[in-house]
C-alpha atoms as a PDB file:
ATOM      1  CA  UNK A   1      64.022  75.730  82.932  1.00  0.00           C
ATOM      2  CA  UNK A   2      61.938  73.208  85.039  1.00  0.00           C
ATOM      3  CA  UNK A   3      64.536  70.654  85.819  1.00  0.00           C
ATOM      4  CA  UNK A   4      62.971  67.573  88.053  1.00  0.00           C
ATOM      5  CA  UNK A   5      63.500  66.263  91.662  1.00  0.00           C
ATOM      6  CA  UNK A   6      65.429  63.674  90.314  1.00  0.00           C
ATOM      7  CA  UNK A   7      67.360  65.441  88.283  1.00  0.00           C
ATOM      8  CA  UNK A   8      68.471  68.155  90.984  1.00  0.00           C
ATOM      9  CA  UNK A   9      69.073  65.950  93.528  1.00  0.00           C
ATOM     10  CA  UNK A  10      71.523  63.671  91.152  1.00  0.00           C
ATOM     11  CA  UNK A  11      73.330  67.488  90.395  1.00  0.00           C
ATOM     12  CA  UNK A  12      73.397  68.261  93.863  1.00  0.00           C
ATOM     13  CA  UNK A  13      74.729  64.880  95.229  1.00  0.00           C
ATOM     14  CA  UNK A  14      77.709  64.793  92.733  1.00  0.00           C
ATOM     15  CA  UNK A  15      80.583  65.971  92.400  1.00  0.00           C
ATOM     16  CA  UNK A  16      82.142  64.892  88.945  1.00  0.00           C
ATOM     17  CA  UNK A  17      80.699  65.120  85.420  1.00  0.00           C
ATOM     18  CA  UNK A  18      82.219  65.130  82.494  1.00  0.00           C
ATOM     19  CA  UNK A  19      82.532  67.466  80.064  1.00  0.00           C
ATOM     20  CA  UNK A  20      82.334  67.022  75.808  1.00  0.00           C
ATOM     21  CA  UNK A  21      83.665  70.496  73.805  1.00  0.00           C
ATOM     22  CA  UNK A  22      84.526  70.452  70.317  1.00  0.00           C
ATOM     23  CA  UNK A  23      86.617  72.656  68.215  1.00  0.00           C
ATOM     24  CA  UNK A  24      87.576  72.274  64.186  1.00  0.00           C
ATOM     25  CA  UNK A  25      85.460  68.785  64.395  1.00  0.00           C
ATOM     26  CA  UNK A  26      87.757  66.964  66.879  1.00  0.00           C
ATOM     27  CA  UNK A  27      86.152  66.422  69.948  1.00  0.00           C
ATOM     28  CA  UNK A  28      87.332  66.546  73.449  1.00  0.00           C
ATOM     29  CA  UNK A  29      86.357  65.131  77.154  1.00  0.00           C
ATOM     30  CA  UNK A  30      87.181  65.872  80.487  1.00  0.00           C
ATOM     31  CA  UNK A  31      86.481  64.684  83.678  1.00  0.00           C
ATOM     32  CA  UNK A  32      85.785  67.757  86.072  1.00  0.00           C
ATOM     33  CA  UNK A  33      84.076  68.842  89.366  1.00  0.00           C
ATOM     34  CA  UNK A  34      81.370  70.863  89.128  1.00  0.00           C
ATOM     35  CA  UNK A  35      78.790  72.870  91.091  1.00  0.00           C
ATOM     36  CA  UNK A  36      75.334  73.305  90.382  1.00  0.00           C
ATOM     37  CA  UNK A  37      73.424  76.214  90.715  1.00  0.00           C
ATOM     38  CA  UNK A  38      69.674  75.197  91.212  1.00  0.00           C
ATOM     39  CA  UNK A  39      68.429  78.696  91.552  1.00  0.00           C
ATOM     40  CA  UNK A  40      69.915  79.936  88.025  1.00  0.00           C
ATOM     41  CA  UNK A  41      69.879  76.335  86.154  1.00  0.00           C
ATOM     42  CA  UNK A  42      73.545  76.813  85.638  1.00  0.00           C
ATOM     43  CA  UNK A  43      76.827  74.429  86.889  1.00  0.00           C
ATOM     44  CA  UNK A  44      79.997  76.158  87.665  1.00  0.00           C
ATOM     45  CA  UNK A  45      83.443  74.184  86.275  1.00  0.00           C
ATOM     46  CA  UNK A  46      86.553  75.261  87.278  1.00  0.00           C
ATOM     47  CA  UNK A  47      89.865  74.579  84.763  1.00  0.00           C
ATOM     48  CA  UNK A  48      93.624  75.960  84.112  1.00  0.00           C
ATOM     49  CA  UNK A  49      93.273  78.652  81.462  1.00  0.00           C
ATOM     50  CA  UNK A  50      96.065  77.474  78.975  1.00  0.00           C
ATOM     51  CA  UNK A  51      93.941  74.021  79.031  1.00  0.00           C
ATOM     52  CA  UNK A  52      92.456  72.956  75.736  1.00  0.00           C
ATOM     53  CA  UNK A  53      88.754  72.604  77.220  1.00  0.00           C
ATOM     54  CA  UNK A  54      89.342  76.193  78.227  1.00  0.00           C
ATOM     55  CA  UNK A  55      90.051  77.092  74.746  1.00  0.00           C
ATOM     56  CA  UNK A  56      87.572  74.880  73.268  1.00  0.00           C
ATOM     57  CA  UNK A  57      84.847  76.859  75.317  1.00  0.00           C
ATOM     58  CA  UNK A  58      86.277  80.310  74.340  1.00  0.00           C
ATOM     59  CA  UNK A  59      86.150  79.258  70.808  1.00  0.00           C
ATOM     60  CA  UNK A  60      82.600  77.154  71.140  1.00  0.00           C
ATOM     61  CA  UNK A  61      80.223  77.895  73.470  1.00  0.00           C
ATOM     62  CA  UNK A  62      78.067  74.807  72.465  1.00  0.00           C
ATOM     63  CA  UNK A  63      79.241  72.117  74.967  1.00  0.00           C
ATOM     64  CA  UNK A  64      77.593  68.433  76.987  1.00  0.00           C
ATOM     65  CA  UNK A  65      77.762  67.495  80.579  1.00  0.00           C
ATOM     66  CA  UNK A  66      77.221  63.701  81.480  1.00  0.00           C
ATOM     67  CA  UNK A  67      76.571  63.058  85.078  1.00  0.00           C
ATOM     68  CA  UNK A  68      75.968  59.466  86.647  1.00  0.00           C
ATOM     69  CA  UNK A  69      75.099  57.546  89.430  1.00  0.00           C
ATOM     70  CA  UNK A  70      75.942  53.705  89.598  1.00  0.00           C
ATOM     71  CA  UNK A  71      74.124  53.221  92.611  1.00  0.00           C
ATOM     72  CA  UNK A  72      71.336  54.772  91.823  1.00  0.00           C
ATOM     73  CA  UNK A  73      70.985  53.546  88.299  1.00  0.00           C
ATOM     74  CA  UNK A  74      70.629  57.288  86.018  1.00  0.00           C
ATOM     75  CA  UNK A  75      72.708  59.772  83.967  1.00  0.00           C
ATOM     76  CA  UNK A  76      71.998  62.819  83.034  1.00  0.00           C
ATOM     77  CA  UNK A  77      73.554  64.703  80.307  1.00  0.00           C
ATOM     78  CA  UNK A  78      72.646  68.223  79.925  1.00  0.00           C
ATOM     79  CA  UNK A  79      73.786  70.482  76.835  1.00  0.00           C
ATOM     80  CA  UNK A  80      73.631  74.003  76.211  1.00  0.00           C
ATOM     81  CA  UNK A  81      76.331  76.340  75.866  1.00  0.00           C
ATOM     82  CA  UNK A  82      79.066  77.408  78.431  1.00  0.00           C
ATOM     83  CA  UNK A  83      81.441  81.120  78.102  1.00  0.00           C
ATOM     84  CA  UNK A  84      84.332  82.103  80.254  1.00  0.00           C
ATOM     85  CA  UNK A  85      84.715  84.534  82.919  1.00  0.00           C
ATOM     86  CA  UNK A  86      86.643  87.632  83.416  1.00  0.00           C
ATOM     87  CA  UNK A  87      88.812  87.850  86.953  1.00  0.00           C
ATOM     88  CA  UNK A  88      86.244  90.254  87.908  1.00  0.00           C
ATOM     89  CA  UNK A  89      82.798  87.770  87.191  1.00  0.00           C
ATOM     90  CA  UNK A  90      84.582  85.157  89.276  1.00  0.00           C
ATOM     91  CA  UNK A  91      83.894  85.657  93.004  1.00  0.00           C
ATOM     92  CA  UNK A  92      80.822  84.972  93.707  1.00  0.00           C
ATOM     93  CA  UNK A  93      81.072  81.679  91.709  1.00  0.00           C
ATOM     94  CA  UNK A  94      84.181  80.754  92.995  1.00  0.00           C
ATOM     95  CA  UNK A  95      83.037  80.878  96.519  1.00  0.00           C
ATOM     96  CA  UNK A  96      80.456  78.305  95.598  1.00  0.00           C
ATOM     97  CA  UNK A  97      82.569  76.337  93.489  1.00  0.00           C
ATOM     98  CA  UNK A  98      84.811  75.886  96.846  1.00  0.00           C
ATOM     99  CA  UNK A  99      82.102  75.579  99.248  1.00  0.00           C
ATOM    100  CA  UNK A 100      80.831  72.241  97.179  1.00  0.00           C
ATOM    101  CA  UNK A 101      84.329  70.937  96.187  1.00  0.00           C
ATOM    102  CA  UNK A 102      86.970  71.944  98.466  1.00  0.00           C
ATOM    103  CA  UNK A 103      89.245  71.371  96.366  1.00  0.00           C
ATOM    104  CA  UNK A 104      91.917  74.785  95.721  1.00  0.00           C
ATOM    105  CA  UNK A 105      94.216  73.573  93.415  1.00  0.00           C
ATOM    106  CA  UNK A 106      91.444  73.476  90.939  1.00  0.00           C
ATOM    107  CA  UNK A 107      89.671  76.259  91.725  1.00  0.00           C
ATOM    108  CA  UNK A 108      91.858  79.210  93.578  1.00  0.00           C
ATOM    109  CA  UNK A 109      95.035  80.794  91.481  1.00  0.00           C
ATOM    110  CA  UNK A 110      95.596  83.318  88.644  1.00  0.00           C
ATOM    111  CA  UNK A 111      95.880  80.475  86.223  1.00  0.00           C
ATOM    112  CA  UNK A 112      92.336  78.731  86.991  1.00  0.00           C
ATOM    113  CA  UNK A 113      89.278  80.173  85.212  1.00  0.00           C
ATOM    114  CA  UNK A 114      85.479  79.449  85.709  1.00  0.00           C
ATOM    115  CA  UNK A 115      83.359  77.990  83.242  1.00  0.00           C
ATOM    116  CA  UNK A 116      79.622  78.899  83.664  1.00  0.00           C
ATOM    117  CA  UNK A 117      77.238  76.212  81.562  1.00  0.00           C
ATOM    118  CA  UNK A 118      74.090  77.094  81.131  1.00  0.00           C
ATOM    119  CA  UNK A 119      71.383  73.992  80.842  1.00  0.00           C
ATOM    120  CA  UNK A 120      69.309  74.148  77.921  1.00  0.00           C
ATOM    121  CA  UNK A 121      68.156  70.362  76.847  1.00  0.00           C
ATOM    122  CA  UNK A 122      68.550  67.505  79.409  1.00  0.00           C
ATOM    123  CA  UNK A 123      68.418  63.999  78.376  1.00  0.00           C
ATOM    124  CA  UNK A 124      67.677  61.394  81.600  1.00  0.00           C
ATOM    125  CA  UNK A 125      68.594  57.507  80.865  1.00  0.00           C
ATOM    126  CA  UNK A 126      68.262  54.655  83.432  1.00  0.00           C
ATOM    127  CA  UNK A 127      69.429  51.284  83.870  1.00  0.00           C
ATOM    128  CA  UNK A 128      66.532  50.168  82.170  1.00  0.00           C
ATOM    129  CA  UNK A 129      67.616  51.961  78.609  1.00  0.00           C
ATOM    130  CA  UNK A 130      64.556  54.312  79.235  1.00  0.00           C
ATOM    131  CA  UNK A 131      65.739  57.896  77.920  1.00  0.00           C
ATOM    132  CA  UNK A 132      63.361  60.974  77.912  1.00  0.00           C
ATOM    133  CA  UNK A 133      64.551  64.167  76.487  1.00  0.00           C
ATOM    134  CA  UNK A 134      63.668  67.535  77.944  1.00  0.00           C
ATOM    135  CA  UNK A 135      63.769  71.154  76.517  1.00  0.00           C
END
């Protein structure tokens, strides 16, 4: 996917998005930390696995990230579809995940599982109400 300067850098400067699943038509958000992965147009989340995002994702893979900046005046929110990882997937990503966030109690433990989202559409605003969509 060609994803644009401004784009990446806004992925690669934050740490926080938040996360929209849906199961059985009731939808659900979360605030998580997140790593992008600029190479592979894919972000890396990191949750408990008896958490209902976690389940939501198992059950439907079609799911929306929303990632702002107040200062610098832009959100992003990027859908496509996201699947679990088995214990043995979950290295290499994890190792990322921590070198971004730091953050172990979210990330590290037998009970955390990854979440790998993989960017399809992205849809830029500004604080100017400008929005362009992107496949």
């Amino acid at each position: 996917m060609n994803i644009s300067k401004e784009v990446k850098d806004l992925l690669m400067n934050q740490r926080l998005c938040m996360m929209a699943t849906c199961l059985a038509e009731e939808p659900y958000l979360s605030l998580m930390n997140f790593t992008y992965l600029e190479n592979e147009s894919k972000v890396i989340l990191s949750t408990r696995k008896n958490s209902k995002k976690y389940f939501n994702v198992q059950n439907n893979k079609n799911v929306s990230l929303l990632v702002f900046s107040e200062s610098e005046g832009i959100s992003v929110t990027l859908l496509g579809t996201a699947s679990t990882l088995l214990a043995h997937e979950e290295d290499v990503y994890k190792a990322q995940h921590m070198k971004k966030n730091n953050m172990p109690q979210f990330i590290l433990g037998d009970d955390i599982g990854l979440i790998i989202f993989e960017i399809e559409r992205i849809v830029v605003s500004n604080y100017l109400d400008q929005v362009v969509y992107t496949d």
